[in-house]
PDB file of N, CA and C in Angstrom:
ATOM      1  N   UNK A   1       2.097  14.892  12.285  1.00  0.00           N
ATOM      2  CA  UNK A   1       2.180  14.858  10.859  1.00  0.00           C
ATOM      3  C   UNK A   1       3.573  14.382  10.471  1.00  0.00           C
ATOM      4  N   UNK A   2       3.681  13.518   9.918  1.00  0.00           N
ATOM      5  CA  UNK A   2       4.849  12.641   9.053  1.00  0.00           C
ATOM      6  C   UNK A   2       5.287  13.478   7.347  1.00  0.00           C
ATOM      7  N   UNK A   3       6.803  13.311   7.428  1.00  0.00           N
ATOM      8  CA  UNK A   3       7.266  14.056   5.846  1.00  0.00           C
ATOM      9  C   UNK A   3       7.949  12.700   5.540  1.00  0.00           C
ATOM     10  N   UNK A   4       7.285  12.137   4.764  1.00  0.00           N
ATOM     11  CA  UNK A   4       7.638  11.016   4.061  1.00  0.00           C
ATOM     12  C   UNK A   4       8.341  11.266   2.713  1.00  0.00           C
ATOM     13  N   UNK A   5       9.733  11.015   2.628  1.00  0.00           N
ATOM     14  CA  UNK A   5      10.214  10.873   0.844  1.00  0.00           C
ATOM     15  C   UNK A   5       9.632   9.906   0.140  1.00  0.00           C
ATOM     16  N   UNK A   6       9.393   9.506   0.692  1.00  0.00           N
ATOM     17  CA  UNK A   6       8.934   7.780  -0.890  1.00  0.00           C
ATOM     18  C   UNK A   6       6.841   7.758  -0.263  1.00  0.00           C
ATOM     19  N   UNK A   7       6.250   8.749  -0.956  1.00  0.00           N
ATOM     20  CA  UNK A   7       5.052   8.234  -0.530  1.00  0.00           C
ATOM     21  C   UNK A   7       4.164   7.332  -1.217  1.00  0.00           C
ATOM     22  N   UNK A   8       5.042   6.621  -1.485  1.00  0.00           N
ATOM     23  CA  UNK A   8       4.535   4.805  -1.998  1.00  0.00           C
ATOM     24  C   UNK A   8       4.741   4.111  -0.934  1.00  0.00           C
ATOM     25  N   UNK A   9       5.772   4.596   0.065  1.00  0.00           N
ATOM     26  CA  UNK A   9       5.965   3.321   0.929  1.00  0.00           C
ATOM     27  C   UNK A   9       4.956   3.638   2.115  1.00  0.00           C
ATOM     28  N   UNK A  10       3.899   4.309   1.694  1.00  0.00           N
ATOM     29  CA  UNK A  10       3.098   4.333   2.647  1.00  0.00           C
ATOM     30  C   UNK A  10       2.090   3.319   2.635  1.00  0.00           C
ATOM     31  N   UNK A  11       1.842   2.857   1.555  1.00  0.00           N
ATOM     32  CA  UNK A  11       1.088   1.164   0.781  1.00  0.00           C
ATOM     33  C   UNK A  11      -0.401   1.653   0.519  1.00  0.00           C
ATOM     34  N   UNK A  12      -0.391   3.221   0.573  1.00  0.00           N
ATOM     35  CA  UNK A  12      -1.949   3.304   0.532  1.00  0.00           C
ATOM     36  C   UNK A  12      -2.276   4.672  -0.598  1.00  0.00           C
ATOM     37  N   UNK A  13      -3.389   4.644  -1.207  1.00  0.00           N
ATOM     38  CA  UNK A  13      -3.333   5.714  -1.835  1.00  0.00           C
ATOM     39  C   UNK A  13      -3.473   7.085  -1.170  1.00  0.00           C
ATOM     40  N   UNK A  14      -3.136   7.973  -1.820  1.00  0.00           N
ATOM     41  CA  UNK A  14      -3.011   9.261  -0.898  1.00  0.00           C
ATOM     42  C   UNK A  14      -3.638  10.234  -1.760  1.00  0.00           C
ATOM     43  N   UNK A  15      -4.351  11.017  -1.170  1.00  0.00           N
ATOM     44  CA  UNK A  15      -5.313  11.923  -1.781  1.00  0.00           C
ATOM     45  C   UNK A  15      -5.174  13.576  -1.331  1.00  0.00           C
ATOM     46  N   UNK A  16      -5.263  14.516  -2.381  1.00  0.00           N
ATOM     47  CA  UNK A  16      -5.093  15.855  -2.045  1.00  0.00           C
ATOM     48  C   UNK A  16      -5.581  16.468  -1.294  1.00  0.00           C
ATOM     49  N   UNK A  17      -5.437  17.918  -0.964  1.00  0.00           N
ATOM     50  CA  UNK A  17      -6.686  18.545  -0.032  1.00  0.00           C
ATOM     51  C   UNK A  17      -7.797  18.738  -1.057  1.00  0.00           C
ATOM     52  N   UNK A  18      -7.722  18.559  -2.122  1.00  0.00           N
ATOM     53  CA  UNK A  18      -8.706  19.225  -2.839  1.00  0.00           C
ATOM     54  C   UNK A  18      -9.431  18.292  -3.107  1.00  0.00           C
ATOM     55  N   UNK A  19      -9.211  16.872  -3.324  1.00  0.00           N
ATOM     56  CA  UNK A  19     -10.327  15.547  -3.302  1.00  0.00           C
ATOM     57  C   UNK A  19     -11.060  15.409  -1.406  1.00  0.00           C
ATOM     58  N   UNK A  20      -9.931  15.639  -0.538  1.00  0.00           N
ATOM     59  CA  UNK A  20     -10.347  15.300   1.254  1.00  0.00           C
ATOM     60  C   UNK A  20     -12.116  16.483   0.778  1.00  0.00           C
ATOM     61  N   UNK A  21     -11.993  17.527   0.480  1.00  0.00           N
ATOM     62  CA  UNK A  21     -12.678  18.815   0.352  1.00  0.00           C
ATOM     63  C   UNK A  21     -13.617  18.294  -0.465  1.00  0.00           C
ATOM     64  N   UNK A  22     -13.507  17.319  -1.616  1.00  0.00           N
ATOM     65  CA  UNK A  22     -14.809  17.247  -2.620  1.00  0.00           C
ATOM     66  C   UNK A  22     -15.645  15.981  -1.362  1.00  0.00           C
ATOM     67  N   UNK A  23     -14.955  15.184  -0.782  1.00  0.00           N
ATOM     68  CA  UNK A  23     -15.399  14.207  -0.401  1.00  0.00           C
ATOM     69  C   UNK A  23     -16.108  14.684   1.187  1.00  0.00           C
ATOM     70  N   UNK A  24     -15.762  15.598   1.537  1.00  0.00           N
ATOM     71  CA  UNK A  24     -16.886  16.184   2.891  1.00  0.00           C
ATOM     72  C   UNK A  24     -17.027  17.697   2.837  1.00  0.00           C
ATOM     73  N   UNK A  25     -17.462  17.798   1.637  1.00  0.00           N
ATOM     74  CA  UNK A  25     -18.072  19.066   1.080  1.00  0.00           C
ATOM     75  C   UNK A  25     -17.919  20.318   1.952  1.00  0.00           C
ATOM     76  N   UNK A  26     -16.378  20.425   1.875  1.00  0.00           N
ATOM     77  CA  UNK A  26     -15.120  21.780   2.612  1.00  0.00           C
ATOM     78  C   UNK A  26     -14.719  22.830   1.696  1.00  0.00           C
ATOM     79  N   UNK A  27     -14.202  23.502   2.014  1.00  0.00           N
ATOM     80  CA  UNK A  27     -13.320  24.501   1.015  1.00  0.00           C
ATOM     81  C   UNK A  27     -11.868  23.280   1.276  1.00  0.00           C
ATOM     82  N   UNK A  28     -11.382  23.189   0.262  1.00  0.00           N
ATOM     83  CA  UNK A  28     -10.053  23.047   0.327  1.00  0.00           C
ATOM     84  C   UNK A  28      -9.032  23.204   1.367  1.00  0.00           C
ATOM     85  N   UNK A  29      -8.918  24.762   1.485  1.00  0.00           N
ATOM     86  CA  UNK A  29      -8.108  25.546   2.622  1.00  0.00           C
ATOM     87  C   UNK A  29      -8.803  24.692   4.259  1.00  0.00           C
ATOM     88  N   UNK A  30      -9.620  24.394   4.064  1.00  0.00           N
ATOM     89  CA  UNK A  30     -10.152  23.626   5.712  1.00  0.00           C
ATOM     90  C   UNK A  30      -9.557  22.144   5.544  1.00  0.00           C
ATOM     91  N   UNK A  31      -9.885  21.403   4.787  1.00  0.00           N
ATOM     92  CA  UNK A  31      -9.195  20.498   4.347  1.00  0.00           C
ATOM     93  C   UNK A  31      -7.711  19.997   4.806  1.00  0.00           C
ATOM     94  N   UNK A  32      -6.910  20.903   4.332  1.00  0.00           N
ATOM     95  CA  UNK A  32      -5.530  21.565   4.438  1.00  0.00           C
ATOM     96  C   UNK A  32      -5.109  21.855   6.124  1.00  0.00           C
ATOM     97  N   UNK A  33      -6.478  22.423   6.566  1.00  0.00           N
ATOM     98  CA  UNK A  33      -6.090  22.996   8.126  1.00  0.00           C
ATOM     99  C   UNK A  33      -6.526  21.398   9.008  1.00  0.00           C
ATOM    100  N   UNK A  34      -7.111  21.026   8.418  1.00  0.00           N
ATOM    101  CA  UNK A  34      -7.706  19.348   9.038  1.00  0.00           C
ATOM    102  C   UNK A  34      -6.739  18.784   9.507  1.00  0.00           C
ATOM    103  N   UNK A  35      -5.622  18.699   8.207  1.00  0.00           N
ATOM    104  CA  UNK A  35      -4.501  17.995   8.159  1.00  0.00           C
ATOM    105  C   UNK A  35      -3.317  18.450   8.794  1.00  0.00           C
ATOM    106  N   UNK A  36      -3.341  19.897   9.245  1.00  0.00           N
ATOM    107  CA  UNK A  36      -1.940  20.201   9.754  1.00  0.00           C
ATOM    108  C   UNK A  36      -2.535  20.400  10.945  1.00  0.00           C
ATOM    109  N   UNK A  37      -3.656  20.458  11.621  1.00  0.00           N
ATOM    110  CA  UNK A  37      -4.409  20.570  13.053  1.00  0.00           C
ATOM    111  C   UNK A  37      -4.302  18.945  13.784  1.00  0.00           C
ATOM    112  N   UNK A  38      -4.123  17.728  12.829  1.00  0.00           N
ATOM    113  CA  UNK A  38      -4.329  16.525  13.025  1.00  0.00           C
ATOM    114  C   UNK A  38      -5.786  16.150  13.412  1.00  0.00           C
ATOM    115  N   UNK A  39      -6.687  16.673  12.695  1.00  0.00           N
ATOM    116  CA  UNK A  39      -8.062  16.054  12.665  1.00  0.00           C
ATOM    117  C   UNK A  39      -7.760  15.083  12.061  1.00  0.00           C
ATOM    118  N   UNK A  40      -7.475  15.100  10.896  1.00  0.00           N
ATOM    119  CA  UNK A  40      -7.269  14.220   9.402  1.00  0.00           C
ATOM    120  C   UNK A  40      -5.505  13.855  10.141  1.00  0.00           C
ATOM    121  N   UNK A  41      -5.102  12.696   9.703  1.00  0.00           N
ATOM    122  CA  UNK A  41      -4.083  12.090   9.417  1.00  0.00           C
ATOM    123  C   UNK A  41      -3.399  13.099   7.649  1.00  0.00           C
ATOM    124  N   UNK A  42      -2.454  13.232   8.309  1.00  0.00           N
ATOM    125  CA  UNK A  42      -1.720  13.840   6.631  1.00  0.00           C
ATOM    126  C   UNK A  42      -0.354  13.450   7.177  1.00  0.00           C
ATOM    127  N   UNK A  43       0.163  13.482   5.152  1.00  0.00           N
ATOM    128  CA  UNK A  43       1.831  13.482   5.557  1.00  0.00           C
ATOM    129  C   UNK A  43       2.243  14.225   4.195  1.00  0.00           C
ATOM    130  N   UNK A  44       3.240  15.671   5.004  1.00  0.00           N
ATOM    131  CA  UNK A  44       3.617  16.352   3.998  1.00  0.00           C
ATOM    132  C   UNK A  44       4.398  15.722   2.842  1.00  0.00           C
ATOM    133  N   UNK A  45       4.739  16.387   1.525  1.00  0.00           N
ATOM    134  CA  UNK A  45       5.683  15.675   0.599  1.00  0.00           C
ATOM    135  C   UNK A  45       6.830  16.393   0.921  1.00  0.00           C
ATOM    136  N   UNK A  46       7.535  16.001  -0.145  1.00  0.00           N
ATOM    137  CA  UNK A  46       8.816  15.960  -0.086  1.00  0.00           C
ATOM    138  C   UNK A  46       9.232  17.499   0.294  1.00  0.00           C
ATOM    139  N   UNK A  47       8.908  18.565  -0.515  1.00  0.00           N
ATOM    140  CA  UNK A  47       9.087  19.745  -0.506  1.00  0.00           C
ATOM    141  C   UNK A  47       8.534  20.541   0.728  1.00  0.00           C
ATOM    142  N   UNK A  48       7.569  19.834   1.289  1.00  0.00           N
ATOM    143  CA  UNK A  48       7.226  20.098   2.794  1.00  0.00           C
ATOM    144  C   UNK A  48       5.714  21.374   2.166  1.00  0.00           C
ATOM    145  N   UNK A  49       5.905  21.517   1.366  1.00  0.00           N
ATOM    146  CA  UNK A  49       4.052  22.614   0.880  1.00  0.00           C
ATOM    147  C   UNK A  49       3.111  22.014   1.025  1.00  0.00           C
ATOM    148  N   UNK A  50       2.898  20.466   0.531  1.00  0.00           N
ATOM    149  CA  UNK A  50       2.071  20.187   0.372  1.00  0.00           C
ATOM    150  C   UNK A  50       1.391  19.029   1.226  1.00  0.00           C
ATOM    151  N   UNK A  51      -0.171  18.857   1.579  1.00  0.00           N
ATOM    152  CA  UNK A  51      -0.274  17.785   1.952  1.00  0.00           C
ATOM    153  C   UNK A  51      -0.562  16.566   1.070  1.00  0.00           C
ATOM    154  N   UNK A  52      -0.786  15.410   1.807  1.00  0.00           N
ATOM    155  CA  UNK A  52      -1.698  14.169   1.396  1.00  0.00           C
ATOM    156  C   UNK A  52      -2.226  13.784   2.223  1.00  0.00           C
ATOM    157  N   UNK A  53      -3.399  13.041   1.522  1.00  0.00           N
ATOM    158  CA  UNK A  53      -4.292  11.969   2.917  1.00  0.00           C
ATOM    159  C   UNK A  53      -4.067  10.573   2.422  1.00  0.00           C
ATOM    160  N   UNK A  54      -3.730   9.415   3.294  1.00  0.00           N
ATOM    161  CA  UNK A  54      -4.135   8.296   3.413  1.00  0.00           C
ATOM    162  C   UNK A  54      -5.823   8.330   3.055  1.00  0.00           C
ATOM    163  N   UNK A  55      -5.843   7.391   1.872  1.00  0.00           N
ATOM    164  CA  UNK A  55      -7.238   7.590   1.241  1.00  0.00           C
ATOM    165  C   UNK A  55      -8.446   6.538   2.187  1.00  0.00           C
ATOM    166  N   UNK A  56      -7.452   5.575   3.229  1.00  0.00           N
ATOM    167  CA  UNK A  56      -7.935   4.724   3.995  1.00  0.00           C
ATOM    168  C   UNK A  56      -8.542   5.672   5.422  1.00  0.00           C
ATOM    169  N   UNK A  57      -7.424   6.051   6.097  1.00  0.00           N
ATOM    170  CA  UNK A  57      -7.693   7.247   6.790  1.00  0.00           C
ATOM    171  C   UNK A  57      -9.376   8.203   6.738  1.00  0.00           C
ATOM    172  N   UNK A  58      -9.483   9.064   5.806  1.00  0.00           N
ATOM    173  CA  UNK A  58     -10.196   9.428   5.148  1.00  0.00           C
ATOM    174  C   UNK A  58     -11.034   9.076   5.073  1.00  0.00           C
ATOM    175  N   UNK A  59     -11.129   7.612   4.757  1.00  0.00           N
ATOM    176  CA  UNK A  59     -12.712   7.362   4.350  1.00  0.00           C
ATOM    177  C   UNK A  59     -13.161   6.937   5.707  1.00  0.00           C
ATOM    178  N   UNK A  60     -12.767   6.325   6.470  1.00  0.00           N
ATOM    179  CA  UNK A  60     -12.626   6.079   8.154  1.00  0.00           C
ATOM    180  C   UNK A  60     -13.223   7.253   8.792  1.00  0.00           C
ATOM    181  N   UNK A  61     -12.725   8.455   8.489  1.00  0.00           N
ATOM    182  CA  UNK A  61     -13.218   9.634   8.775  1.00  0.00           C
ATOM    183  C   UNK A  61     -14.218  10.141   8.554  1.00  0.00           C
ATOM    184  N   UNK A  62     -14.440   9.648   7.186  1.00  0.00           N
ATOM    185  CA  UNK A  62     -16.025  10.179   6.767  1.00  0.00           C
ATOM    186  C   UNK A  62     -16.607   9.670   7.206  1.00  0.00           C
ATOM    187  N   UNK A  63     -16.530   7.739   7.159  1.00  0.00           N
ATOM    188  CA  UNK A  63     -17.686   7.412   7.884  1.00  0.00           C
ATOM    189  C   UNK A  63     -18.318   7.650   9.224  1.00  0.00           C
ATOM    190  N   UNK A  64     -17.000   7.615  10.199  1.00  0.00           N
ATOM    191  CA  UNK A  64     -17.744   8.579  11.659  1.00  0.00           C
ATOM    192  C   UNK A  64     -18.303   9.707  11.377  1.00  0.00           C
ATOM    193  N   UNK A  65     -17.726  10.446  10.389  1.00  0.00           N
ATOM    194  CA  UNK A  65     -18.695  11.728  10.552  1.00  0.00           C
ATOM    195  C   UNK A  65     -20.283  11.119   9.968  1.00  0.00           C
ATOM    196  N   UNK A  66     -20.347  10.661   8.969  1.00  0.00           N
ATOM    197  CA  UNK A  66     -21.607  10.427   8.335  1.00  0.00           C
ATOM    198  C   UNK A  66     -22.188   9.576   9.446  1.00  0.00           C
ATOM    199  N   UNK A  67     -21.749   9.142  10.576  1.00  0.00           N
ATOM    200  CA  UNK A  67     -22.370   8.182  11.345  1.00  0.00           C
ATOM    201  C   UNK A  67     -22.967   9.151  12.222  1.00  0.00           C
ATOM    202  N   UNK A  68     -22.469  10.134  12.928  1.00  0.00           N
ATOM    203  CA  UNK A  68     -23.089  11.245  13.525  1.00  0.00           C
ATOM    204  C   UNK A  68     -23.837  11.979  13.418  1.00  0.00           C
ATOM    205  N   UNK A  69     -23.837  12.352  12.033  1.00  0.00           N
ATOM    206  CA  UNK A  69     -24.512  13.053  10.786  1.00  0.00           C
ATOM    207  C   UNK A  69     -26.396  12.358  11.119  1.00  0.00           C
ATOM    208  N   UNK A  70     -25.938  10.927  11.379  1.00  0.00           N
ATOM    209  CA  UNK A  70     -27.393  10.519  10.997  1.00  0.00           C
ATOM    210  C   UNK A  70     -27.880  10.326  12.756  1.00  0.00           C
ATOM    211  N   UNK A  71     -27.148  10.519  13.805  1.00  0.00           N
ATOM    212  CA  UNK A  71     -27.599  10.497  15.344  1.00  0.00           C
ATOM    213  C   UNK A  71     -28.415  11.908  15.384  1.00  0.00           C
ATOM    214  N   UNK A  72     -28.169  12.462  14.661  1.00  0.00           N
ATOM    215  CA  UNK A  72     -28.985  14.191  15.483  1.00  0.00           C
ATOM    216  C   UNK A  72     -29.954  14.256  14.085  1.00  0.00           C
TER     217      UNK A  72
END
């Protein structure tokens, strides 16, 4: 996990735990643990509390999962 000051210069949009959570229907708090476990790609902010996701990342993610989702 990366603590980036400028998270613009990451060139990508970055999304909360609480959108990662609407988008693969989580609690939040799992979300959150995704990201500091390194399932999910995250990079804390500045203050170091909080995460973000690479919104590219993410959707990359969903789609393997949704790809698995439809094998079983």
């Amino acid at each position: 996990m990366l603590i980036i000051s400028d998270l613009s210069a990451t060139g990508d949009r970055m999304l909360t735990s609480k959108e990662v959570a609407v988008l693969f229907r989580v609690d939040p708090k799992t979300a959150a643990r995704w990201g500091t476990t390194g399932r999910l790609a995250a990079i804390r902010t500045p203050g170091g509390r909080t995460l973000r996701f690479p919104e590219a990342e993410v959707h990359a993610a969903l789609q393997i999962f949704s790809d698995l989702e439809g094998v079983a």
